[in-house]
N, C-alpha and C. Protein backbone atom coordinates (compact mmCIF):
# COMPACT_ATOMS: atom_id res chain seq x y z
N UNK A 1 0.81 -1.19 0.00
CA UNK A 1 0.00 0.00 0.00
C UNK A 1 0.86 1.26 0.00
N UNK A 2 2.12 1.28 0.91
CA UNK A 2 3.01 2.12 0.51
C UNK A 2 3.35 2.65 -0.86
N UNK A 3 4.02 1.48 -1.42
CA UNK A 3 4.40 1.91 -2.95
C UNK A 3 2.91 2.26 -3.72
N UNK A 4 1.95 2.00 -3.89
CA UNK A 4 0.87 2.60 -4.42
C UNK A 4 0.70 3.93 -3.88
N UNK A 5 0.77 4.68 -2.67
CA UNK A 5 0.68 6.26 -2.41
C UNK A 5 1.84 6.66 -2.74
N UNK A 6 3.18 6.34 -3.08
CA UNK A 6 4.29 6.95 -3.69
C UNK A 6 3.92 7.25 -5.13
N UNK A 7 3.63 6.09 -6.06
CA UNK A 7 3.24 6.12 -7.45
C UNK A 7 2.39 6.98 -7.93
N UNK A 8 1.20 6.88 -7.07
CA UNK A 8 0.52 7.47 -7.91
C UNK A 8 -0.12 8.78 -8.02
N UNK A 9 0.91 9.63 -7.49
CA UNK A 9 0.96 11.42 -8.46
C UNK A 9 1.70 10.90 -9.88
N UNK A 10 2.83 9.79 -9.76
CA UNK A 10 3.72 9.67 -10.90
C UNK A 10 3.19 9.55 -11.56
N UNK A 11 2.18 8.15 -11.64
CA UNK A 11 0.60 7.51 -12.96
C UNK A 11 0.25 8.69 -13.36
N UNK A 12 -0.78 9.61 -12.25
CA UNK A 12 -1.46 10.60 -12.66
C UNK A 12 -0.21 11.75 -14.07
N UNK A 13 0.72 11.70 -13.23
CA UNK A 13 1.40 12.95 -14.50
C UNK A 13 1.52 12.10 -15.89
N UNK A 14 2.04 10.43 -15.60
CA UNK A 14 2.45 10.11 -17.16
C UNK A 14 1.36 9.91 -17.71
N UNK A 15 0.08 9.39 -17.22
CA UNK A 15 -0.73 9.29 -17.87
C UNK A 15 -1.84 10.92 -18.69
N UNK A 16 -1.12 11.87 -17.83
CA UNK A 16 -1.90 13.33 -18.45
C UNK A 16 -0.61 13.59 -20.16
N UNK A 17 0.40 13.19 -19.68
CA UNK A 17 1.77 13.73 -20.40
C UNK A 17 1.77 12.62 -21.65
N UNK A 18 1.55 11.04 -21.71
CA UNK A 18 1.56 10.24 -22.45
C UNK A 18 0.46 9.95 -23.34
N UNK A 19 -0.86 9.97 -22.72
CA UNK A 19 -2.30 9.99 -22.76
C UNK A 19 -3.02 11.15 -23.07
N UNK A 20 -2.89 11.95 -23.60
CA UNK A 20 -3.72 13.19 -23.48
C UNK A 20 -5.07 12.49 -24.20
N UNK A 21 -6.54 13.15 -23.51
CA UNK A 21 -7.15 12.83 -24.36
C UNK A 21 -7.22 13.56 -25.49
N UNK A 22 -8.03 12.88 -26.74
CA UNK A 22 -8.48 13.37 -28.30
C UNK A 22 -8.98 14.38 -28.61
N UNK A 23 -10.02 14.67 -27.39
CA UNK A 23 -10.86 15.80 -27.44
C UNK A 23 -9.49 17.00 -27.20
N UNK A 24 -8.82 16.90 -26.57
CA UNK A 24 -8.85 18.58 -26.07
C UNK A 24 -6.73 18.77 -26.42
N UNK A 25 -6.68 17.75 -27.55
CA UNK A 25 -5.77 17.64 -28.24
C UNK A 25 -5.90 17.94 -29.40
N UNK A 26 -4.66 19.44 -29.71
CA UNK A 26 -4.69 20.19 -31.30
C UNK A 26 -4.99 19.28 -32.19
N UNK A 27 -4.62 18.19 -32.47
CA UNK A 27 -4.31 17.69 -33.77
C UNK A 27 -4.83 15.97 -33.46
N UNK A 28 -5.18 15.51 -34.38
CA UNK A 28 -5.76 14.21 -34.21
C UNK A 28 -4.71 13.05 -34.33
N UNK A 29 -4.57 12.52 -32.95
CA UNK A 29 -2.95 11.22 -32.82
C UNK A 29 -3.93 10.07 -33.36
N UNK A 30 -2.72 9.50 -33.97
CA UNK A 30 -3.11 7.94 -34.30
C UNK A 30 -1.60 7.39 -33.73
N UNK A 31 -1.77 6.54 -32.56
CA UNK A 31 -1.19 5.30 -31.96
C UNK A 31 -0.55 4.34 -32.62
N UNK A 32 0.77 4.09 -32.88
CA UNK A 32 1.30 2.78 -33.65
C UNK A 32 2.23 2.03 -32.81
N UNK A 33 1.87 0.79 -33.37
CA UNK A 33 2.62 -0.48 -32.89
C UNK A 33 4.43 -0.97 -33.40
N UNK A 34 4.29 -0.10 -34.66
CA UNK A 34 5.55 -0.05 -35.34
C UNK A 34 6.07 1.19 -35.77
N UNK A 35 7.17 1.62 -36.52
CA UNK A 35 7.17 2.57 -37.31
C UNK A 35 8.42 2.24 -38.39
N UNK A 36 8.26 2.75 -39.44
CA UNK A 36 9.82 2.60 -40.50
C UNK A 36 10.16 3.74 -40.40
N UNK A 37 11.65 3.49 -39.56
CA UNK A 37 12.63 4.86 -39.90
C UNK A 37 13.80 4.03 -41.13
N UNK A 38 13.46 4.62 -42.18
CA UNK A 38 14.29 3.91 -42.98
C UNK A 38 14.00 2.84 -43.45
N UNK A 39 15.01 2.09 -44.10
CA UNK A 39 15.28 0.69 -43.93
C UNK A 39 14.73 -0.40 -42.53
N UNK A 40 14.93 0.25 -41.74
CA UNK A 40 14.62 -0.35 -40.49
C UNK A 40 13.16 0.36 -39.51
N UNK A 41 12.30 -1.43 -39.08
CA UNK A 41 11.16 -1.36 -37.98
C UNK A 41 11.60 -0.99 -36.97
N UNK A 42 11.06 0.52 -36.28
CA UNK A 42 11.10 0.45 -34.89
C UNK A 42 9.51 -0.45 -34.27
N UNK A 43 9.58 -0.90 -33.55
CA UNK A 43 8.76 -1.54 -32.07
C UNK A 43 8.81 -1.17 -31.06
N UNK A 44 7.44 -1.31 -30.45
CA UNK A 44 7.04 -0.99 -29.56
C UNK A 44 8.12 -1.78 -28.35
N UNK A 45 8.58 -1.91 -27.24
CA UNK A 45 9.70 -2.49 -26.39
C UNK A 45 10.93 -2.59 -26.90
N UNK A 46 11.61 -1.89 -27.53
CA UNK A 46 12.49 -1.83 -28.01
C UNK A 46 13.57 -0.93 -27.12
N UNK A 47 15.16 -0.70 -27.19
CA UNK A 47 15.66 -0.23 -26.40
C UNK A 47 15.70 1.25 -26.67
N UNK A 48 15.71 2.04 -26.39
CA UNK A 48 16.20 3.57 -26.56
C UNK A 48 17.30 3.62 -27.87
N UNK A 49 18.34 2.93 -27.25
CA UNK A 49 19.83 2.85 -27.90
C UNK A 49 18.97 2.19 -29.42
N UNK A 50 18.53 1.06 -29.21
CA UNK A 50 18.31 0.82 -30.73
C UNK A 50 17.64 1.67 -31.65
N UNK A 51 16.06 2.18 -30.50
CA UNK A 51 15.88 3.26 -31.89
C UNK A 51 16.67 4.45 -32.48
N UNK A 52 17.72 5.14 -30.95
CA UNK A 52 18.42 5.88 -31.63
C UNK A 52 19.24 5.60 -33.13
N UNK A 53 19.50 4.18 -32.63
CA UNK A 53 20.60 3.21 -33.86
C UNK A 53 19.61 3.69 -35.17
N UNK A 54 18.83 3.17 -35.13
CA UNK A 54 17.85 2.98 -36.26
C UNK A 54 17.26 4.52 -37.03
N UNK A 55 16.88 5.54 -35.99
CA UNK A 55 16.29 6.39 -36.78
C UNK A 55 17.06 7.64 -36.10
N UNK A 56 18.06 7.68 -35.91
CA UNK A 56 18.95 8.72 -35.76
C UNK A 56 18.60 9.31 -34.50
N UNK A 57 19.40 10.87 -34.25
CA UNK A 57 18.49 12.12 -33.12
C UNK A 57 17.59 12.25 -33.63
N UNK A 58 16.82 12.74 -32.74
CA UNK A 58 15.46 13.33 -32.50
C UNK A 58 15.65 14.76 -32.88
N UNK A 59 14.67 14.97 -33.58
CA UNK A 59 14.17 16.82 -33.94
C UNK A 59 14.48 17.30 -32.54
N UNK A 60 13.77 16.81 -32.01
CA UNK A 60 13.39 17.69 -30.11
C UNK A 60 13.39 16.51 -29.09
N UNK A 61 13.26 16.52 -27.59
CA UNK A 61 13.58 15.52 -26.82
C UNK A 61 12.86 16.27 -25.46
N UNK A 62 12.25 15.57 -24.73
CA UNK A 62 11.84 16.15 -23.13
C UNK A 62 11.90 14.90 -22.37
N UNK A 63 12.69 15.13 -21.01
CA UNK A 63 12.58 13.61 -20.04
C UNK A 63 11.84 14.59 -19.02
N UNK A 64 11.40 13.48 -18.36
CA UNK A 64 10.85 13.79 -17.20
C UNK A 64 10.88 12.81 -15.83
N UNK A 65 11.46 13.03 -14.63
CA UNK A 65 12.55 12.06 -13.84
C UNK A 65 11.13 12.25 -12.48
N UNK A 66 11.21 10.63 -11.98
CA UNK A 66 10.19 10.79 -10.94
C UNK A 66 11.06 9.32 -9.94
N UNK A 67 10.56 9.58 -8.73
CA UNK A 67 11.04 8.43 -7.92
C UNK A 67 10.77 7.26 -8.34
N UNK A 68 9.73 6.81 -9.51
CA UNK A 68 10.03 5.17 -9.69
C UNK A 68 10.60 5.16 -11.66
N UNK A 69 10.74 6.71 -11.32
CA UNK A 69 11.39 6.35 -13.17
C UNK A 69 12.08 7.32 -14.30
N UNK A 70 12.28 7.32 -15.15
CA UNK A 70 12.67 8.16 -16.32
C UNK A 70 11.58 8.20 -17.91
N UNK A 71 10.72 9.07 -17.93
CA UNK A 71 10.11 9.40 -19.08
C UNK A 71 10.66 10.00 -20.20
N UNK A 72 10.92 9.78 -21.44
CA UNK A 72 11.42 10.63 -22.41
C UNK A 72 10.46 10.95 -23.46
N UNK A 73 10.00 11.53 -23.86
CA UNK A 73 9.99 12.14 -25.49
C UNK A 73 10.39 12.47 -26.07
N UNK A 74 11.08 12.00 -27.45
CA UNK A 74 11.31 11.92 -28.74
C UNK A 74 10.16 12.10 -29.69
N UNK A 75 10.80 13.71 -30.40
CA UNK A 75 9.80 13.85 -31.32
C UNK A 75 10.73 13.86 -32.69
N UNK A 76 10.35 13.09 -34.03
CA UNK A 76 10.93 13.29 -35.12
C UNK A 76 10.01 13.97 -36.00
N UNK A 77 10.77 14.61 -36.99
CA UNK A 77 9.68 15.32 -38.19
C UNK A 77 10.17 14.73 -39.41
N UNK A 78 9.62 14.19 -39.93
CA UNK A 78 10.16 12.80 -40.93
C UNK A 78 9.74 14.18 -42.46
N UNK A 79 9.62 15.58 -42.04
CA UNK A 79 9.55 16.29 -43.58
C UNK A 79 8.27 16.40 -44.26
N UNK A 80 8.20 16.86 -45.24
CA UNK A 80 6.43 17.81 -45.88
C UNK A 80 5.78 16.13 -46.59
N UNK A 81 6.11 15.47 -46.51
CA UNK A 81 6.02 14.14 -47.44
C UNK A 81 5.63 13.00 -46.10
N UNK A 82 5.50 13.45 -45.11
CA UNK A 82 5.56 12.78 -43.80
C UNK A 82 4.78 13.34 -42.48
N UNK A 83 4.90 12.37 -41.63
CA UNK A 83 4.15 12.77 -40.19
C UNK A 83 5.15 13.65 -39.32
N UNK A 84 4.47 14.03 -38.45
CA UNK A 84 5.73 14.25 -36.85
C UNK A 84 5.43 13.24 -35.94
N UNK A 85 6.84 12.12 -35.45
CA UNK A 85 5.92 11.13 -34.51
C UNK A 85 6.91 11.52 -33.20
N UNK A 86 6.13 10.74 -32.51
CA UNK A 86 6.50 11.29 -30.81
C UNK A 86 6.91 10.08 -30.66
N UNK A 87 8.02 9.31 -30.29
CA UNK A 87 7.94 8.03 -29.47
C UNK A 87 8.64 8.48 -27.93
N UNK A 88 7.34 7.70 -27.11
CA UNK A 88 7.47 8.03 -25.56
C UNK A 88 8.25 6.76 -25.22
N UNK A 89 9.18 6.96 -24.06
CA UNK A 89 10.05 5.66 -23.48
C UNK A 89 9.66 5.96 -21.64
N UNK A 90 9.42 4.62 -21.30
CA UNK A 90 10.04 4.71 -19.85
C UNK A 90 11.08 3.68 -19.28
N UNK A 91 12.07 4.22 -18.79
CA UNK A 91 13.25 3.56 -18.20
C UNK A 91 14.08 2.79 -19.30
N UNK A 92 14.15 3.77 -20.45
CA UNK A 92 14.78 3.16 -21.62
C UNK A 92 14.53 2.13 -22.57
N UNK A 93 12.71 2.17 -22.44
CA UNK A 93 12.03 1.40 -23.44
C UNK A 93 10.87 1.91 -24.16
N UNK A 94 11.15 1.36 -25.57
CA UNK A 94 9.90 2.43 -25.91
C UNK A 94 8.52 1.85 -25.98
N UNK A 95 7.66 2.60 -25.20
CA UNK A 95 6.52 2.10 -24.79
C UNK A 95 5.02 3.04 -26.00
N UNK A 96 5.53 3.49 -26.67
CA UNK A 96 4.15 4.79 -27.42
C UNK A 96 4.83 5.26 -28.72
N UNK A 97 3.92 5.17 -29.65
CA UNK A 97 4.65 5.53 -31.15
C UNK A 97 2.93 6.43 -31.18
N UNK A 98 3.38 7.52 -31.63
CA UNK A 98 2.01 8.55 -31.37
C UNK A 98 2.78 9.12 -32.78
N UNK A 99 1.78 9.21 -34.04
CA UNK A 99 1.61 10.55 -35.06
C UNK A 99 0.78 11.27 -34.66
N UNK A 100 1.53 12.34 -34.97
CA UNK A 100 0.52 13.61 -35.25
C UNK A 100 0.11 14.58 -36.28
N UNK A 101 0.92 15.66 -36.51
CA UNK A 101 0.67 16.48 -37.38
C UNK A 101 1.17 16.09 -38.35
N UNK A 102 0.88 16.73 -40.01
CA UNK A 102 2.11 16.88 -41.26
C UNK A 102 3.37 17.53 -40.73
N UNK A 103 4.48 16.64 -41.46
CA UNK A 103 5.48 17.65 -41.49
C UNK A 103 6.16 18.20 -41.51
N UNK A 104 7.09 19.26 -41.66
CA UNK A 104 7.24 20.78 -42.23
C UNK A 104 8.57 20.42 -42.82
């Protein structure tokens, strides 16, 4: 019962920060299980290090550090011919492949 009153302000933030709902989000996300950077599938549980391997830096980057963990966002802009995708990680796995906008 302890560790459940430690956690969960943490739940509450990743789930506002990871989860936003649809409604009251600019742009309409669609959720993926995979993505092609390149030549190469990223997946969903995959390591940090590999997707870096695979689809280079990130356009932009935000972590966010809590007593049971490390959150990151990675956002890429794959260009006018393409999406912007967000892949979210916790504790160096990637757990969320989110598109969003066109782009630029």
């Amino acid at each position: 019962m302890h560790m459940v009153r430690k956690t969960l302000p943490f739940l509450v933030v990743a789930i506002t920060i990871f989860f936003p709902p649809i409604a009251t989000a600019s742009v309409m996300s669609e959720y993926l299980d995979s993505l092609r950077c390149g030549n190469h599938l990223v997946q969903i549980g995959e390591a940090k290090s590999e997707v870096l391997r695979q689809c280079g830096l990130p356009d932009a980057s935000d972590a966010y550090l809590d007593v049971s963990g490390t959150l990151e966002k990675w956002t890429y802009n794959f260009g006018v011919n393409d999406f912007i995708y967000v892949f979210s990680f916790y504790n160096g796995e990637l757990k969320l492949i989110r598109q969003t906008d066109r782009g630029f």
